[in-house]
Protein backbone atom coordinates (compact mmCIF):
# COMPACT_ATOMS: atom_id res chain seq x y z
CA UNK A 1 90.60 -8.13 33.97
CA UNK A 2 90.78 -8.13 37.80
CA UNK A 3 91.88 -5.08 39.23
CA UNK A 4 94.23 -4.44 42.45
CA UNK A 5 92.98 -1.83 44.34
CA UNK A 6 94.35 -2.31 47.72
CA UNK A 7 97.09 0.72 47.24
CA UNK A 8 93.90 3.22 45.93
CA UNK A 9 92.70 5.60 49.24
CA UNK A 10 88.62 4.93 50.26
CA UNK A 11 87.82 8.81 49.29
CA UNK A 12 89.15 7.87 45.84
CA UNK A 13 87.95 5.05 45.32
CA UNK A 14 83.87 6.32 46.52
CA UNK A 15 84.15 8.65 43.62
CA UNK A 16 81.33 8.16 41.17
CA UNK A 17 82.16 7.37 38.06
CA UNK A 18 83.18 9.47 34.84
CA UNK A 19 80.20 10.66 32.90
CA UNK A 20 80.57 11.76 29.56
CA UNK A 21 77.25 13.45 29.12
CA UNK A 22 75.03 12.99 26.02
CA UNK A 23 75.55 11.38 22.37
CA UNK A 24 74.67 13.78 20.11
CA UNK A 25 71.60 12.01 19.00
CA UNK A 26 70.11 11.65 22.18
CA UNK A 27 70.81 15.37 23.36
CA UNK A 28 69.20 16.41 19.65
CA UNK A 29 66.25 14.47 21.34
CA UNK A 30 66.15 15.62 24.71
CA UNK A 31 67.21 19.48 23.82
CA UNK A 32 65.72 19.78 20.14
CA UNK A 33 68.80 21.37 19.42
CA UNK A 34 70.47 20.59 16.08
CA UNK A 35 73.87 22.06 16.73
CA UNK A 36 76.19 22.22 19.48
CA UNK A 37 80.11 22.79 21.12
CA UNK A 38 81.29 19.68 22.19
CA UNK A 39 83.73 20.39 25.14
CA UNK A 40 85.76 17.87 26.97
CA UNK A 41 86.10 17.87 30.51
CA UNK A 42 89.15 20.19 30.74
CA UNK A 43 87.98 22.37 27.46
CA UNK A 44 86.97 26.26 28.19
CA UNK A 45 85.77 27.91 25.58
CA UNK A 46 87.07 31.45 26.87
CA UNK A 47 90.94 30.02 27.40
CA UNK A 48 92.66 29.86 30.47
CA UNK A 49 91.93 32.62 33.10
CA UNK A 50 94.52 35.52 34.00
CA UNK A 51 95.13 34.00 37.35
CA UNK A 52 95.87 30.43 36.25
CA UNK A 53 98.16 31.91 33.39
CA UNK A 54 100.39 34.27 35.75
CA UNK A 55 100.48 31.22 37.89
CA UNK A 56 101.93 29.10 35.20
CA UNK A 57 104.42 32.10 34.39
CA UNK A 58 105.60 32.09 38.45
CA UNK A 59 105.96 28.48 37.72
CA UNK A 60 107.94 28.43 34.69
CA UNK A 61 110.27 31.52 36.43
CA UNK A 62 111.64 29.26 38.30
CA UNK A 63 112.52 26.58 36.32
């Protein structure tokens, strides 16, 4: 399906595309590792940090 991009700026537009890393089986084969976390993109393991969190809470104060 055609796609209008006239409205989308030139600095958004030259980003590269998404990459999603590794399957599984090919990262067995590249890594030999048989296990592994699978994180998205916007996954931490270790949570959000303190600053981002009292951020959210000045936020929400004000709501």
């Amino acid at each position: 399906m055609p796609q209008d991009t006239s409205l989308i700026r030139p600095e958004i537009a030259a980003l590269a595309d998404y990459n999603a890393g590794l399957a599984l089986d090919r990262f067995r084969q590249v890594y030999g590792v048989e296990a592994r976390a699978k994180l998205d993109s916007n996954e931490n393991p270790l949570g959000p940090a303190p600053a981002a969190i009292a951020a959210m809470r000045d936020c929400a104060a004000g709501i």
